[in-house]
Each structure stands twice: as structure tokens, then as C-alpha cells.
C-alpha atoms as a PDB file:
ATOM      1  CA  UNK A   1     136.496   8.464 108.610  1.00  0.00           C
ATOM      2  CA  UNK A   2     137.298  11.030 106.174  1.00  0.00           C
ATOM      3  CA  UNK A   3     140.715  13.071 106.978  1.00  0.00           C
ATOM      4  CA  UNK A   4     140.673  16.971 106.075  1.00  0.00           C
ATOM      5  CA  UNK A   5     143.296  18.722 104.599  1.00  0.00           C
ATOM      6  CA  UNK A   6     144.994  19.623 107.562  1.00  0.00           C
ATOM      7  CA  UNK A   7     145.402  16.554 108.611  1.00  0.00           C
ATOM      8  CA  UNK A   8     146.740  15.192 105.485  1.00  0.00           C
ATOM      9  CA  UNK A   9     149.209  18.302 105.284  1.00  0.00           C
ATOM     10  CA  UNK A  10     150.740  16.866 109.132  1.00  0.00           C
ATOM     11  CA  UNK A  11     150.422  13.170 107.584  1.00  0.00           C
ATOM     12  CA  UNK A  12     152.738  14.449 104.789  1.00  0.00           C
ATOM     13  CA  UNK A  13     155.176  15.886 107.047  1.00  0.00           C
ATOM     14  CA  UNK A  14     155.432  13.059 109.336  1.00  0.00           C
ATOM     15  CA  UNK A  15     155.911  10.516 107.025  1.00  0.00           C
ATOM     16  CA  UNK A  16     158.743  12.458 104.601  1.00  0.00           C
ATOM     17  CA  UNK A  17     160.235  12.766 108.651  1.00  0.00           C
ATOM     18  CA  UNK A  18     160.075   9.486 108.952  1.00  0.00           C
ATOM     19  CA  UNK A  19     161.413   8.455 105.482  1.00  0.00           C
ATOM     20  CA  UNK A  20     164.408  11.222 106.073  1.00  0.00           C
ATOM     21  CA  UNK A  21     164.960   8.967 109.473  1.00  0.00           C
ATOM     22  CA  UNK A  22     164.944   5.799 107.863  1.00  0.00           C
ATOM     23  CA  UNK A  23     167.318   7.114 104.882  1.00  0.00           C
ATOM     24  CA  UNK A  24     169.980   8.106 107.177  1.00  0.00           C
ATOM     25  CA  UNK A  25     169.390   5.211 108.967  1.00  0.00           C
ATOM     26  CA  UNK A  26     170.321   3.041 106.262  1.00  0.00           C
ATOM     27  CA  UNK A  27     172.902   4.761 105.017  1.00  0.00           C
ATOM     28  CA  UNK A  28     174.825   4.439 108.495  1.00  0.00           C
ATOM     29  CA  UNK A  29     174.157   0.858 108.197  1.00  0.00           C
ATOM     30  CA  UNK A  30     175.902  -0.048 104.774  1.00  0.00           C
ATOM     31  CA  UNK A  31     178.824   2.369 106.306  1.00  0.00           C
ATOM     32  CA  UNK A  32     178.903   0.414 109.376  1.00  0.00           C
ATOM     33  CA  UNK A  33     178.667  -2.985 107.554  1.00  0.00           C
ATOM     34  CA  UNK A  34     180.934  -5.681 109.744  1.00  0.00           C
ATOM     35  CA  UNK A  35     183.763  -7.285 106.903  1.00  0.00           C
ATOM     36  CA  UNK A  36     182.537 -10.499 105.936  1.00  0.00           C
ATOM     37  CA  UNK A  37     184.803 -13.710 106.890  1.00  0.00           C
ATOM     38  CA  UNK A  38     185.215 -14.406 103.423  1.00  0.00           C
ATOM     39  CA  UNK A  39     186.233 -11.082 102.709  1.00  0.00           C
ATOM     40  CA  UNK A  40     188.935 -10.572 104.878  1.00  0.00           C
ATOM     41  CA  UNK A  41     192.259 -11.337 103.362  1.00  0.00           C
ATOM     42  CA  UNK A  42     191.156  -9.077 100.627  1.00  0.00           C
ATOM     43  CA  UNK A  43     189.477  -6.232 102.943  1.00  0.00           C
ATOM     44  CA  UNK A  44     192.578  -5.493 104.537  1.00  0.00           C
ATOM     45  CA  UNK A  45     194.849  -5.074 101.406  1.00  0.00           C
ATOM     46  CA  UNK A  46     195.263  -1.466 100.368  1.00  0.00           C
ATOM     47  CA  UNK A  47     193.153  -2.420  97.418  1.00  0.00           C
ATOM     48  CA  UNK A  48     190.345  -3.694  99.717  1.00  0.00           C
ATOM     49  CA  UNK A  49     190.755  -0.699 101.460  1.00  0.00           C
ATOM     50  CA  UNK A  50     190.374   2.254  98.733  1.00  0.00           C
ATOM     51  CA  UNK A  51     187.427  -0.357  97.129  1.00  0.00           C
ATOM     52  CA  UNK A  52     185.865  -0.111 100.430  1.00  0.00           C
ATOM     53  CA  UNK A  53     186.238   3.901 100.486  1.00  0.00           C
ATOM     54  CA  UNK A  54     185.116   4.427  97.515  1.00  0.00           C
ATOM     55  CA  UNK A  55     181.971   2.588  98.170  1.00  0.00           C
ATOM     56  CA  UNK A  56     181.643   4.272 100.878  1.00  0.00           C
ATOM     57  CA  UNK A  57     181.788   7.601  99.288  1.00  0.00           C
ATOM     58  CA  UNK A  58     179.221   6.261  96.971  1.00  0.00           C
ATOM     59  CA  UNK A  59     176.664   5.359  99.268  1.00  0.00           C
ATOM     60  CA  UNK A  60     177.544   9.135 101.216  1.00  0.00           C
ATOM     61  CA  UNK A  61     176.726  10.560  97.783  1.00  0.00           C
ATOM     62  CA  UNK A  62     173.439   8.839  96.798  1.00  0.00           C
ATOM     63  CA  UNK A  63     172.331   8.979 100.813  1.00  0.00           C
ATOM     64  CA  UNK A  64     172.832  12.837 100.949  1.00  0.00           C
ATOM     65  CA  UNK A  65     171.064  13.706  97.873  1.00  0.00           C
ATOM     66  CA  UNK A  66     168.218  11.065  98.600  1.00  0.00           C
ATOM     67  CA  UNK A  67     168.113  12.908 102.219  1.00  0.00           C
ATOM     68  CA  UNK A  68     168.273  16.323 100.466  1.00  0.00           C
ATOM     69  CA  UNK A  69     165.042  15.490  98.628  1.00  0.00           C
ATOM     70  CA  UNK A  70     163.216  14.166 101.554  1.00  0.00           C
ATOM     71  CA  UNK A  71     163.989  17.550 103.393  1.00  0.00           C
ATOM     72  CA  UNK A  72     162.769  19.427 100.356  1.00  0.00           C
ATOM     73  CA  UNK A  73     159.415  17.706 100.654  1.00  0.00           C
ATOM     74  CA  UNK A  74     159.654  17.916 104.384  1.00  0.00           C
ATOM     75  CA  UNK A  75     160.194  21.645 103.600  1.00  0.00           C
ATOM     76  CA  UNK A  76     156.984  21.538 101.194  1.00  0.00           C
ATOM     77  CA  UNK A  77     154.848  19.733 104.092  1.00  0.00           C
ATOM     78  CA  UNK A  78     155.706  22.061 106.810  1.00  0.00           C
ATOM     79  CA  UNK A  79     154.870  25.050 104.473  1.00  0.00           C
ATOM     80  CA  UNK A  80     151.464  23.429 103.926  1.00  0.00           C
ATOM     81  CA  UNK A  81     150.567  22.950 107.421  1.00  0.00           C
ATOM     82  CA  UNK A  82     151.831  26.897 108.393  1.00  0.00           C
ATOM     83  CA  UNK A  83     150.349  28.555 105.365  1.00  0.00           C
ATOM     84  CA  UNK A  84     146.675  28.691 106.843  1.00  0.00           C
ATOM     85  CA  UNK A  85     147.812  30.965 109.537  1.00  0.00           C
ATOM     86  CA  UNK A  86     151.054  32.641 108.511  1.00  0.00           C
ATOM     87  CA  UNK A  87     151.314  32.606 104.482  1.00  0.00           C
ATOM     88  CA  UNK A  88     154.531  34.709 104.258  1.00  0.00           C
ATOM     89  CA  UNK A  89     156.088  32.517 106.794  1.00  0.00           C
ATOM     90  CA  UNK A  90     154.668  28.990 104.916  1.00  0.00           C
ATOM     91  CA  UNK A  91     157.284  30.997 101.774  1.00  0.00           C
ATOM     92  CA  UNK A  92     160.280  31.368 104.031  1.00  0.00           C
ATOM     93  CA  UNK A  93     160.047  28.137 104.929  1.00  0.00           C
ATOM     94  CA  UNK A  94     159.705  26.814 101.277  1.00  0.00           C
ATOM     95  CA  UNK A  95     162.753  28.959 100.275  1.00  0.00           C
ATOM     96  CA  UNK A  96     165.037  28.105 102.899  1.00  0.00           C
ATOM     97  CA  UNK A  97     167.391  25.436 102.540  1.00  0.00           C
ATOM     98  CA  UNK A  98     170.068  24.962 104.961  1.00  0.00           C
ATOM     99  CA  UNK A  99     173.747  24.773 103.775  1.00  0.00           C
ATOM    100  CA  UNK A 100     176.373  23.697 105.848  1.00  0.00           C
END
């Protein structure tokens, strides 16, 4: 069964959703990572500590900007699916990124 382009433009945005979802997802789970029994004489040393953090702002870093380029296709997908009815709308939606 062969899909038309709408429905490949709503494929496209669901799946750069999805992959936005599972981004974030992972990210909270290597910041949420229990200390290992091996590791915890050494976790709980200030050194452990501020190694810890600063993996953790690591993996903030790379997860933000990986989840700032799944929005930006997200962005691209949703501007697909609007421009057949609203193209001046489908631009506003390209061109808007959120800051917070």
C-alpha cells in the first residue's frame, strides 16, 4: 500500500516526537544512574562527587542539543503537514524556536 505525502509528512512528525521522547528519556536515565557497589567508597569522596557532576553536566549538554535538533526537525515536520492549508502559518512555525 503506497503512502501519500501527507501521510509521510505526519509519519515524519511522529517519529522525530518519538525520538525527542526517547532522547530525554535517556538522558534522565544516565542522570538517575544508581552508584555502583564497587563504586562507592570513591562516589562519595568530593572527588567522586565533582567527577560525577561534571558528567552529569556532560550528558545535560550533549542531551539538550541532541533534543534541540530533534525539535528542529519536529519543527520542519509540523510545517510540512500545515503548509497545504495555511502556508504562512507552515513559516511561523519553521521560524519559531522557543527559548527559555
Amino acid at each position: 500500500m503506497p503512502l501519500s505525502k501527507d501521510d509521510k509528512d505526519e509519519i515524519r512528525e511522529l517519529i522525530a516526537t518519538e525520538m525527542k521522547k526517547a532522547v530525554k528519556a535517556a538522558v534522565n536515565g544516565v542522570l538517575n544512574a544508581p552508584i555502583q557497589l564497587h563504586e562507592i567508597y570513591t562516589a562519595m569522596s568530593p572527588e567522586g562527587r565533582q567527577a560525577r557532576e561534571e558528567r552529569n553536566k556532560l550528558v545535560r549538554e550533549i542531551g539538550d542539543a541532541t533534543v534541540k535538533s530533534f525539535e528542529a526537525i519536529e519543527r520542519e515536520a509540523q510545517a510540512r503537514v500545515v503548509e497545504k492549508t495555511d502556508p504562512a502559518r507552515a513559516e511561523r512555525i519553521r521560524n519559531f524556536v522557543p527559548t527559555f
